[in-house]
PDB file of N, CA and C in Angstrom:
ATOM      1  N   UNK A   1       0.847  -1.174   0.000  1.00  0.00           N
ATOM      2  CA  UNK A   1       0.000   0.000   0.000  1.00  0.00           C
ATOM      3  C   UNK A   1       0.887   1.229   0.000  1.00  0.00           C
ATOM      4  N   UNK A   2       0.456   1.910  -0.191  1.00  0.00           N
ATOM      5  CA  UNK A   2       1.313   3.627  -0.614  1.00  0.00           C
ATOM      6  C   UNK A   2       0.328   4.920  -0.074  1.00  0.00           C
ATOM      7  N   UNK A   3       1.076   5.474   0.860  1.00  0.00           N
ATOM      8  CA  UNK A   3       0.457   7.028   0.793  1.00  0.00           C
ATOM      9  C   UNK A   3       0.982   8.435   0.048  1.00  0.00           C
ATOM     10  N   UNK A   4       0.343   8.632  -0.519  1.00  0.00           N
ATOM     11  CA  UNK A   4       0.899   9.608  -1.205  1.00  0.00           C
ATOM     12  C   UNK A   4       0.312  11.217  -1.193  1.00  0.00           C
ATOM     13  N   UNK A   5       1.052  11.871  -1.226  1.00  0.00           N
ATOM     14  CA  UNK A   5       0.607  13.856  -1.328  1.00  0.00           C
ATOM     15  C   UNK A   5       0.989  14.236  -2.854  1.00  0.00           C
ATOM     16  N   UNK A   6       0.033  14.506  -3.605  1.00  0.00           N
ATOM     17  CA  UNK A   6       0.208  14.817  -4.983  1.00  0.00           C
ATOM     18  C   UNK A   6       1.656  13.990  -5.864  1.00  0.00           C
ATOM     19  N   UNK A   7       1.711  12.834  -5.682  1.00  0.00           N
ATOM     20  CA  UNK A   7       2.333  11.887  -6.441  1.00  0.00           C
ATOM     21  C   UNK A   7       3.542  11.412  -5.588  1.00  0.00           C
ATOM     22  N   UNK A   8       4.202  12.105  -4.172  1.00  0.00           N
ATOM     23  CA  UNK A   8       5.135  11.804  -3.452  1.00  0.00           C
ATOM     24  C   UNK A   8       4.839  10.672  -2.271  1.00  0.00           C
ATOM     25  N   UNK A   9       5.208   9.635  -2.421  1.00  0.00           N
ATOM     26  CA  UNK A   9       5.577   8.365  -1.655  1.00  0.00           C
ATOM     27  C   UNK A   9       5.328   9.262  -0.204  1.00  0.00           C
ATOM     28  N   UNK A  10       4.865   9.361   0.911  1.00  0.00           N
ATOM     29  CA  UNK A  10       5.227   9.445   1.900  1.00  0.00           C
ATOM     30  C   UNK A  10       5.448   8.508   2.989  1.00  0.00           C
ATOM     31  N   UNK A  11       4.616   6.955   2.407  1.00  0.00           N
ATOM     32  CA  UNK A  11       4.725   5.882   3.108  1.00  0.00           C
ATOM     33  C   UNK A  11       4.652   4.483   1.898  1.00  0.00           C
ATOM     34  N   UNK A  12       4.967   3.346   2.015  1.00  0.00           N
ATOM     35  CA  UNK A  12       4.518   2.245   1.891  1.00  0.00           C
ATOM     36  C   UNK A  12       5.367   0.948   2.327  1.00  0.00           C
ATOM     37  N   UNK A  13       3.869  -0.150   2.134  1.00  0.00           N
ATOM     38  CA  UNK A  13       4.255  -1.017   3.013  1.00  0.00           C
ATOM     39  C   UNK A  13       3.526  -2.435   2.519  1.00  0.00           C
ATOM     40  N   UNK A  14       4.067  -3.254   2.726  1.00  0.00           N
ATOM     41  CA  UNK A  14       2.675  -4.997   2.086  1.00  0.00           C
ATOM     42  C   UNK A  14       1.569  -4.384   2.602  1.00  0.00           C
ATOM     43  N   UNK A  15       0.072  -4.831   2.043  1.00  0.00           N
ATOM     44  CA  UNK A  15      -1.008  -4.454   2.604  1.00  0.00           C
ATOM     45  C   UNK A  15      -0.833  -5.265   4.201  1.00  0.00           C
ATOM     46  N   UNK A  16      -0.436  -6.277   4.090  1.00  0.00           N
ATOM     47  CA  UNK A  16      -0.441  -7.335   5.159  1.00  0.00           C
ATOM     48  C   UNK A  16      -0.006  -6.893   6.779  1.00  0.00           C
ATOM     49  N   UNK A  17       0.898  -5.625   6.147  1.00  0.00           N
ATOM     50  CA  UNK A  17       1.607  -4.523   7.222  1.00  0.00           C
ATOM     51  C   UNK A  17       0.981  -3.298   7.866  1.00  0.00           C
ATOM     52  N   UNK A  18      -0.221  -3.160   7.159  1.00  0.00           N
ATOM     53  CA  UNK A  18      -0.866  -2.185   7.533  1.00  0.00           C
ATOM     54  C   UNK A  18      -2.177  -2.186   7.881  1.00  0.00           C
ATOM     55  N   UNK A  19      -2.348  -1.917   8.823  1.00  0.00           N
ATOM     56  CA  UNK A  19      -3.680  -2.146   9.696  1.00  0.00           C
ATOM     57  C   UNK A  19      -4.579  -0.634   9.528  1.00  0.00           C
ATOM     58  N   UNK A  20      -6.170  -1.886   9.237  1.00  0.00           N
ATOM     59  CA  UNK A  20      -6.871  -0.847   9.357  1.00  0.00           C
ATOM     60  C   UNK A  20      -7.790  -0.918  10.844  1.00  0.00           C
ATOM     61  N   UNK A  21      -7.783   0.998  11.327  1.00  0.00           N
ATOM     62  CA  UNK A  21      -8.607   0.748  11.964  1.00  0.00           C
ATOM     63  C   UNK A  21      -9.362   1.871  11.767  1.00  0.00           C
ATOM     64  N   UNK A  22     -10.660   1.775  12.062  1.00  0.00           N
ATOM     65  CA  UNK A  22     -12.093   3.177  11.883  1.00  0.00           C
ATOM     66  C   UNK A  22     -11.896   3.982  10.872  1.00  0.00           C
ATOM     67  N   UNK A  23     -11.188   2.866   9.398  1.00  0.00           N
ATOM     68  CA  UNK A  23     -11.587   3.593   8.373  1.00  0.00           C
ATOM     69  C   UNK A  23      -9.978   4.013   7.981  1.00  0.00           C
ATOM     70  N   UNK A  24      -9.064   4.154   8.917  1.00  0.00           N
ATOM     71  CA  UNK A  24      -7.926   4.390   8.455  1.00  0.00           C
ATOM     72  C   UNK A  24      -6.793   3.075   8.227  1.00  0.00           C
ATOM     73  N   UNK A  25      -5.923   3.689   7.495  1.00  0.00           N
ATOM     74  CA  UNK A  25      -4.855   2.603   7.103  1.00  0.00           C
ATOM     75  C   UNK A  25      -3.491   3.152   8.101  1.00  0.00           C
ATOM     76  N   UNK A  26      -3.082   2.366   9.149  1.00  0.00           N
ATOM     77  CA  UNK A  26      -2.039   2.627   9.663  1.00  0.00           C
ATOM     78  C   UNK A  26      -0.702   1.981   9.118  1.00  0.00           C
ATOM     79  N   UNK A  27       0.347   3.013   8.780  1.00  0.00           N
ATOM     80  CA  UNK A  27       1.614   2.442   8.434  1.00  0.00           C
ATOM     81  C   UNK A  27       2.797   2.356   9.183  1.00  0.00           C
ATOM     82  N   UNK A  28       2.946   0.832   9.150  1.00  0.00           N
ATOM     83  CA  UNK A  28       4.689   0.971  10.215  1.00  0.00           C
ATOM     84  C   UNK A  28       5.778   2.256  10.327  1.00  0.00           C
ATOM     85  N   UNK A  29       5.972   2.127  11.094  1.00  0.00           N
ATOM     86  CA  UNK A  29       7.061   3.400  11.356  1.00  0.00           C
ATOM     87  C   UNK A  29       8.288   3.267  10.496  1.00  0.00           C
ATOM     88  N   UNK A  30       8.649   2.133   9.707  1.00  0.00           N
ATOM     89  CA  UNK A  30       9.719   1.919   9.384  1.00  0.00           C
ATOM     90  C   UNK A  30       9.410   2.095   7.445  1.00  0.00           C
ATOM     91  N   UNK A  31       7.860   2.031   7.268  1.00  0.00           N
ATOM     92  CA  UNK A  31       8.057   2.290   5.638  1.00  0.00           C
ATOM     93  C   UNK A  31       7.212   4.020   5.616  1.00  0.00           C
ATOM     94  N   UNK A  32       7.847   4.273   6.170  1.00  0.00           N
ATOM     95  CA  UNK A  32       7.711   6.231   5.924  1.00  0.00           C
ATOM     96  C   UNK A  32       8.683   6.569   5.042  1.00  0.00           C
ATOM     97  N   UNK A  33       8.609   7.464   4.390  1.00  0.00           N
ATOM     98  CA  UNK A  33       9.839   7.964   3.695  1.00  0.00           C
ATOM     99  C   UNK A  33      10.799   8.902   5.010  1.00  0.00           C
ATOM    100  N   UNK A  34      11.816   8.858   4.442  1.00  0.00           N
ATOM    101  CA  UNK A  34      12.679   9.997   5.118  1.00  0.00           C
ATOM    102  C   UNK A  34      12.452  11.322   5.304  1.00  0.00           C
ATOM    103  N   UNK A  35      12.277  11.909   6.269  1.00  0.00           N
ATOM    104  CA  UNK A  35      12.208  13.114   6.728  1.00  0.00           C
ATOM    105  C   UNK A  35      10.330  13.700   6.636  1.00  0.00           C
ATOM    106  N   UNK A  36       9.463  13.040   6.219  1.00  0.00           N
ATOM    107  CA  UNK A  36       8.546  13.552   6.158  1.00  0.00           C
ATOM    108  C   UNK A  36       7.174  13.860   7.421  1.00  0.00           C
ATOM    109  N   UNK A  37       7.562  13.541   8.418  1.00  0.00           N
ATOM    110  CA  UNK A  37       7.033  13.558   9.664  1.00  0.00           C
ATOM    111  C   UNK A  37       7.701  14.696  10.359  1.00  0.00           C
ATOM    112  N   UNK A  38       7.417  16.026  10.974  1.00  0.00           N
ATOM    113  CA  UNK A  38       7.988  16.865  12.411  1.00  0.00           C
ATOM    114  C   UNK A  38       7.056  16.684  13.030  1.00  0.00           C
ATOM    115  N   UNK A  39       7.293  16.606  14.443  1.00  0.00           N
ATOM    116  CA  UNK A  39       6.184  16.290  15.529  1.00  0.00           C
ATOM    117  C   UNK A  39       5.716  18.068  15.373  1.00  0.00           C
ATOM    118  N   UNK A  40       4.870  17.839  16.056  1.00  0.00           N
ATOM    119  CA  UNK A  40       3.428  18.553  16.202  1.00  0.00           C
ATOM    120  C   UNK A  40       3.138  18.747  17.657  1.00  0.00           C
ATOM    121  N   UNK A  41       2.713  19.854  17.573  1.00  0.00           N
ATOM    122  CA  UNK A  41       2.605  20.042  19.347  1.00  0.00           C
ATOM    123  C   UNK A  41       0.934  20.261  19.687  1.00  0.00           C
ATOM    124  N   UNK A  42      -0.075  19.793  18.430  1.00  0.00           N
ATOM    125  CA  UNK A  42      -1.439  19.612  18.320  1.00  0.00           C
ATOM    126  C   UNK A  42      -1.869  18.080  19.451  1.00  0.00           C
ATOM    127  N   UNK A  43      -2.624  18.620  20.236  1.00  0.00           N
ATOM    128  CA  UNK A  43      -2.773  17.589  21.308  1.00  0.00           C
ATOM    129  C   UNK A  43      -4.069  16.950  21.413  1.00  0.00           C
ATOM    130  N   UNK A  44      -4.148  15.671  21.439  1.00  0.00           N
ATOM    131  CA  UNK A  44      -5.249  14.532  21.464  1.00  0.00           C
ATOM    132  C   UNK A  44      -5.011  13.552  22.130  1.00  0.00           C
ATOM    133  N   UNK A  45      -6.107  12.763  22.836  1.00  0.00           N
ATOM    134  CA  UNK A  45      -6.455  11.165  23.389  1.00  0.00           C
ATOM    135  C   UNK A  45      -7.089  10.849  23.219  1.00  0.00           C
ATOM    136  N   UNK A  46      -7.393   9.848  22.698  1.00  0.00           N
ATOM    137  CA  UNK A  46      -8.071   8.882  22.007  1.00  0.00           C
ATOM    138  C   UNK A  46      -9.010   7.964  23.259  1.00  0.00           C
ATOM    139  N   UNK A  47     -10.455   8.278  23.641  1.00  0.00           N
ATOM    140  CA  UNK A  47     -10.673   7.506  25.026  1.00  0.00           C
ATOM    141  C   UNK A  47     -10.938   6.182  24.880  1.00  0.00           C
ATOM    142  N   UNK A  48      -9.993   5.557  23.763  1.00  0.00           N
ATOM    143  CA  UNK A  48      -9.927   3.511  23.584  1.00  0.00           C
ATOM    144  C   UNK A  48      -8.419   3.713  23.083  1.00  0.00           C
ATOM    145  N   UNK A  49      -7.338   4.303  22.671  1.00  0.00           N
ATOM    146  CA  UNK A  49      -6.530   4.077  22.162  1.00  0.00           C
ATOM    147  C   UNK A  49      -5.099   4.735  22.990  1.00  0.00           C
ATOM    148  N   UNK A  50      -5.782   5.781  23.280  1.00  0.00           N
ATOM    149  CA  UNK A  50      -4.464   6.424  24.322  1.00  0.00           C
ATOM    150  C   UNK A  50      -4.367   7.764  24.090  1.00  0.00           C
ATOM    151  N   UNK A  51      -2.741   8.471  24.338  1.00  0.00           N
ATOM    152  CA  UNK A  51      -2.875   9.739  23.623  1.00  0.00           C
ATOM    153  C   UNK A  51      -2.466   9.746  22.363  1.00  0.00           C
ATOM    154  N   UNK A  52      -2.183  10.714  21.630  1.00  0.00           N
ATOM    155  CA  UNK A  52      -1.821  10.583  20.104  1.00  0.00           C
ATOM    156  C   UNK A  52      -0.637  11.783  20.334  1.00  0.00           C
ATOM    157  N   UNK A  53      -0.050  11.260  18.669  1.00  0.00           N
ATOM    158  CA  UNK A  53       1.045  12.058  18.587  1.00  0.00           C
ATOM    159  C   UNK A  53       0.843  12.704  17.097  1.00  0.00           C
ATOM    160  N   UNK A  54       0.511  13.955  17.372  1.00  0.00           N
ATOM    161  CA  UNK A  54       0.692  14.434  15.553  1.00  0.00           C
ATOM    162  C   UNK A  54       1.968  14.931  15.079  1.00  0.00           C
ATOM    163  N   UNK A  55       1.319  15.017  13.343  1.00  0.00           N
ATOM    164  CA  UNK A  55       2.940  14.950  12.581  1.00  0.00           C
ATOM    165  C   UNK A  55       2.758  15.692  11.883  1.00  0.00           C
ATOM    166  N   UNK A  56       3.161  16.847  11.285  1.00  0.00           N
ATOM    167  CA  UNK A  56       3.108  17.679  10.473  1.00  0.00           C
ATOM    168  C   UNK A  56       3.716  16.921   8.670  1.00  0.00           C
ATOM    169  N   UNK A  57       2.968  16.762   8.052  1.00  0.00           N
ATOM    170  CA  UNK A  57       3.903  16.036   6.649  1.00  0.00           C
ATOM    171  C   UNK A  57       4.544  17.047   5.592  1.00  0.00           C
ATOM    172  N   UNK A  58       5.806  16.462   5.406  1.00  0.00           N
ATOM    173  CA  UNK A  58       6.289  17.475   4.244  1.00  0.00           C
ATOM    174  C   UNK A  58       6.708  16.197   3.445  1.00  0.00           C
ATOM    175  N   UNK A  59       5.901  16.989   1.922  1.00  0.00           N
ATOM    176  CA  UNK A  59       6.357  16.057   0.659  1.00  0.00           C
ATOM    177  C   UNK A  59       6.836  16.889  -0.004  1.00  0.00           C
ATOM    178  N   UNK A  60       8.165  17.455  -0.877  1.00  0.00           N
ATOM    179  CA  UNK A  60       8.516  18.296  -1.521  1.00  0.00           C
ATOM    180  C   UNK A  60       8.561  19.182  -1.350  1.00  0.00           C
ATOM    181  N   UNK A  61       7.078  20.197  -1.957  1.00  0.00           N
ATOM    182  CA  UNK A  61       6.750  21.851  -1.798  1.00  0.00           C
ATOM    183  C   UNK A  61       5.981  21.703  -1.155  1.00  0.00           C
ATOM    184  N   UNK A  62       5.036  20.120  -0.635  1.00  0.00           N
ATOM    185  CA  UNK A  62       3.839  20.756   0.446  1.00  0.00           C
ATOM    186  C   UNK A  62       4.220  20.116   1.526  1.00  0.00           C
ATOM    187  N   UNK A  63       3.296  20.767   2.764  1.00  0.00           N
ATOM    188  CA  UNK A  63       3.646  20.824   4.078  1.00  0.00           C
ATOM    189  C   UNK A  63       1.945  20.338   4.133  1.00  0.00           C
ATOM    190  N   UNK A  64       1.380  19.823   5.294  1.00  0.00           N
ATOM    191  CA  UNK A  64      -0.047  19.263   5.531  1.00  0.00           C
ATOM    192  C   UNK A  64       0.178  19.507   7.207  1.00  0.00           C
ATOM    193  N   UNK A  65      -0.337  20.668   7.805  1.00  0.00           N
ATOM    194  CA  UNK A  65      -0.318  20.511   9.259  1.00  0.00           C
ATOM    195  C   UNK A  65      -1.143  19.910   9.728  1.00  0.00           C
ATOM    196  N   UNK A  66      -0.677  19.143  10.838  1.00  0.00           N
ATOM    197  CA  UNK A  66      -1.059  17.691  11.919  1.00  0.00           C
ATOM    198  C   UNK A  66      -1.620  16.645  10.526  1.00  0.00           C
ATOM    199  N   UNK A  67      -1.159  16.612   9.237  1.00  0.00           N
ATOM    200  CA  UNK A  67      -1.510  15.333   8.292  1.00  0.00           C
ATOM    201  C   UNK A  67      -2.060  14.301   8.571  1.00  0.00           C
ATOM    202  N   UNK A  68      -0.836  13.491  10.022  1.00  0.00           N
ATOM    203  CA  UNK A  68      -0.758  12.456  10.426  1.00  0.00           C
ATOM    204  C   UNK A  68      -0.589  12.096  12.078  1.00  0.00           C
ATOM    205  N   UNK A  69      -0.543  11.010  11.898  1.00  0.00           N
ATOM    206  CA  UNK A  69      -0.660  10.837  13.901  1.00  0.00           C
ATOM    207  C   UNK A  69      -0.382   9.312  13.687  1.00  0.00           C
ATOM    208  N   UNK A  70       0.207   9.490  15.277  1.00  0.00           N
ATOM    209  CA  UNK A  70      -0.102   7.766  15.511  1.00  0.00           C
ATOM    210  C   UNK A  70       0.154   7.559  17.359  1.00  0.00           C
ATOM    211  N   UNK A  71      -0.182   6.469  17.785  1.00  0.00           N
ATOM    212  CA  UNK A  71      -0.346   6.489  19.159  1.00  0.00           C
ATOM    213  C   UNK A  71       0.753   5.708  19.852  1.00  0.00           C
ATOM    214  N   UNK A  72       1.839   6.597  20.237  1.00  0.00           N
ATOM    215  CA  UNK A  72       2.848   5.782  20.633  1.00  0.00           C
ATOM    216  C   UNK A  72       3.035   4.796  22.000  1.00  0.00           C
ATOM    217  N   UNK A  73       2.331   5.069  22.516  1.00  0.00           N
ATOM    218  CA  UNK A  73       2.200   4.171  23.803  1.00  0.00           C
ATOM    219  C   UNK A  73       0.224   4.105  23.625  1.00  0.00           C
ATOM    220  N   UNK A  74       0.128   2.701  23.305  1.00  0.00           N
ATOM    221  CA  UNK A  74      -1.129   2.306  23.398  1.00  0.00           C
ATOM    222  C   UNK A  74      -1.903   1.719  24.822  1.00  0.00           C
ATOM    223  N   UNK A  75      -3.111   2.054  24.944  1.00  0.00           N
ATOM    224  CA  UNK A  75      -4.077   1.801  26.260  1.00  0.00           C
ATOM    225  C   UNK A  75      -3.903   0.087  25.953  1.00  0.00           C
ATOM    226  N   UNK A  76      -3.443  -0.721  26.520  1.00  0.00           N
ATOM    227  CA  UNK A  76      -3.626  -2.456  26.422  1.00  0.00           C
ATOM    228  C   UNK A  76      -4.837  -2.930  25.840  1.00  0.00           C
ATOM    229  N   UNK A  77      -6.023  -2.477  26.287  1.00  0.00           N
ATOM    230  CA  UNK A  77      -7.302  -2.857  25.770  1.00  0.00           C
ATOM    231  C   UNK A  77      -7.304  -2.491  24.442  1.00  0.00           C
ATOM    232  N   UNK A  78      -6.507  -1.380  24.076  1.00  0.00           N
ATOM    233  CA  UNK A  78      -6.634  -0.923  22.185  1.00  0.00           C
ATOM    234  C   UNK A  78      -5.965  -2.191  21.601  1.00  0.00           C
ATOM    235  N   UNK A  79      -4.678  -2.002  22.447  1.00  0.00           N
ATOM    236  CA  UNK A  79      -4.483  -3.822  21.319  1.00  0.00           C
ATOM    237  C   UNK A  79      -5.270  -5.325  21.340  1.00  0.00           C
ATOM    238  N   UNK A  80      -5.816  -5.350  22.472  1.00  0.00           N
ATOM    239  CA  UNK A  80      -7.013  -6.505  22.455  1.00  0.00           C
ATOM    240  C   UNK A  80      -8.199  -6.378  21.720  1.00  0.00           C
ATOM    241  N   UNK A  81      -8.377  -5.554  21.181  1.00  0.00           N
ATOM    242  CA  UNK A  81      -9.782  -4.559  20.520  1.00  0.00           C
ATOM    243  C   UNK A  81      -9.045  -4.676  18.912  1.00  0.00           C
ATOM    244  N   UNK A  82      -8.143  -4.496  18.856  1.00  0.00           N
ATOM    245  CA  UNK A  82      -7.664  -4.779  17.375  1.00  0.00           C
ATOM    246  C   UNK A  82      -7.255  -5.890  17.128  1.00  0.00           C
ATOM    247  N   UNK A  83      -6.499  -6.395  18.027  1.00  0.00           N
ATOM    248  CA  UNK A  83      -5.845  -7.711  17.355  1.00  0.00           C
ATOM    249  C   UNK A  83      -4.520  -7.687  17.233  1.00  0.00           C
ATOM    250  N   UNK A  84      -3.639  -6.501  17.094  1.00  0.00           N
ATOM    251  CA  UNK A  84      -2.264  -6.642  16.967  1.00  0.00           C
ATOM    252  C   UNK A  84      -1.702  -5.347  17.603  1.00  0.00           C
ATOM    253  N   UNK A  85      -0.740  -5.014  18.334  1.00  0.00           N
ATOM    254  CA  UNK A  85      -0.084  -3.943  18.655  1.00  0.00           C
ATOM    255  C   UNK A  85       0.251  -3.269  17.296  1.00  0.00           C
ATOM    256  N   UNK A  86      -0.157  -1.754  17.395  1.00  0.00           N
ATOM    257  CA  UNK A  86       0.046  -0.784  16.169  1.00  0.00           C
ATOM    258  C   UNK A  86       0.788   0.373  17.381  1.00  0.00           C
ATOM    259  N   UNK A  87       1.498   0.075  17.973  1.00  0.00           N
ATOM    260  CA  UNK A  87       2.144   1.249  19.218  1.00  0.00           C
ATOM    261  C   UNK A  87       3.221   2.302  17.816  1.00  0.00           C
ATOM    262  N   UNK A  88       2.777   3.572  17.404  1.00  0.00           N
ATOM    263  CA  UNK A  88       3.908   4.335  16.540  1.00  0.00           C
ATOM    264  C   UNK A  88       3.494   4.078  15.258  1.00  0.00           C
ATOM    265  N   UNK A  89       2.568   3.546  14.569  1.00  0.00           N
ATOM    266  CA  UNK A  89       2.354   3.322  13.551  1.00  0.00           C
ATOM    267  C   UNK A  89       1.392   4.489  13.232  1.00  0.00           C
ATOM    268  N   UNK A  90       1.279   4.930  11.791  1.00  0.00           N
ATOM    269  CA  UNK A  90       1.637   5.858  11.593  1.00  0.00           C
ATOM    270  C   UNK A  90       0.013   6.342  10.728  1.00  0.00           C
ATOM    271  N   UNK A  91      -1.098   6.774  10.431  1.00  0.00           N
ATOM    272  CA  UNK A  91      -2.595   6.945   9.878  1.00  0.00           C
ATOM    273  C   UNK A  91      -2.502   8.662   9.204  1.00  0.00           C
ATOM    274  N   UNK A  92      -2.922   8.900   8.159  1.00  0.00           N
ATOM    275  CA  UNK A  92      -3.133   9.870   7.422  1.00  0.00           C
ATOM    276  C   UNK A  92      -4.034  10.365   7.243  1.00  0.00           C
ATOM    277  N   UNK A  93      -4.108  11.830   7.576  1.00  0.00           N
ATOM    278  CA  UNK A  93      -5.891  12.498   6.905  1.00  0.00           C
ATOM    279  C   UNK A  93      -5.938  12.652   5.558  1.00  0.00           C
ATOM    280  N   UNK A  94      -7.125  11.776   4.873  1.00  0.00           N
ATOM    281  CA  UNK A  94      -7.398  11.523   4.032  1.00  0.00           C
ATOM    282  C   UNK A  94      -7.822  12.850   3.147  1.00  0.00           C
ATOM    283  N   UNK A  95      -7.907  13.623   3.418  1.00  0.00           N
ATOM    284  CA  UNK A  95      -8.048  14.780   2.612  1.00  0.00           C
ATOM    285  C   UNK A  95      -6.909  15.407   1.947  1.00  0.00           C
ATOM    286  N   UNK A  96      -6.122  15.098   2.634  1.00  0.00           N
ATOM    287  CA  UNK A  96      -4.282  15.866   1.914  1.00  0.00           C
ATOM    288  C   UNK A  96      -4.116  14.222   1.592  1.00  0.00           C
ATOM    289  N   UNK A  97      -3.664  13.557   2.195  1.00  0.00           N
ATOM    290  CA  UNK A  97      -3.061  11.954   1.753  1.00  0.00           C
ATOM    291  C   UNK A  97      -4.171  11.028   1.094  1.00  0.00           C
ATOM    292  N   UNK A  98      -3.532  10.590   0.226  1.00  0.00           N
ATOM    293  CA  UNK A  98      -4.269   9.482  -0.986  1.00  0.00           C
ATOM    294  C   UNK A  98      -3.202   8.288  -0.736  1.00  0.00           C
ATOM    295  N   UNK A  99      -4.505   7.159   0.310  1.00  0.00           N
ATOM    296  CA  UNK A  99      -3.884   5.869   0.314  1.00  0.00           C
ATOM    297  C   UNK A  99      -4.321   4.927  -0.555  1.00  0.00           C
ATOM    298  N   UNK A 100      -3.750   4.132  -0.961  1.00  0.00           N
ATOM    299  CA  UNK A 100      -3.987   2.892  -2.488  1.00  0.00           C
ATOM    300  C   UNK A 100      -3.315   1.435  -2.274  1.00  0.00           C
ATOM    301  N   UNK A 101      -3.707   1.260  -2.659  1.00  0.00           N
ATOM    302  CA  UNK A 101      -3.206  -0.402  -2.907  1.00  0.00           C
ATOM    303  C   UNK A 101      -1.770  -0.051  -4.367  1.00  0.00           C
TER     304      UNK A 101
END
């Protein structure tokens, strides 16, 4: 699977690697591209998942503030509720990011 901002890779990964949850596609921390995540000082908790961490995305010439997020220390019950630890893995707002197979 691939996320992309107007044709730039910002992630991909086997579909098999990426978990969906409530509609989103979460991607491992390890198939991001380089440099396209700065943390974000935009603050959220999730009351089943934990707190969140946003990411500001830069692909090229664009920038997408808080783009992305992911929940680096997960509530235990979020991973029993999904099925697999996603602790740092990585979900895109679908309005700037176009995820695909």
């Amino acid at each position: 699977m691939k996320a992309t901002i107007n044709g730039t890779i910002v992630a991909e990964a086997p579909a098999a690697d990426v978990i969906s949850i409530e509609g989103n596609s979460y991607f491992p921390p390890g198939s991001l591209a380089d440099g396209v995540l700065a943390e974000s000082a935009t603050p959220y908790t999730c009351p089943w998942k934990g707190p969140a961490q946003y990411w500001d995305l830069h692909a090229g010439p664009d920038t997408v503030a808080d783009g992305a997020w992911s929940y680096p220390v997960l509530k235990g019950s979020a991973v029993e509720r999904v099925g697999r630890d996603f602790a740092g893995y990585v979900a895109f707002d679908t309005k700037a990011v176009t995820v695909s197979e």
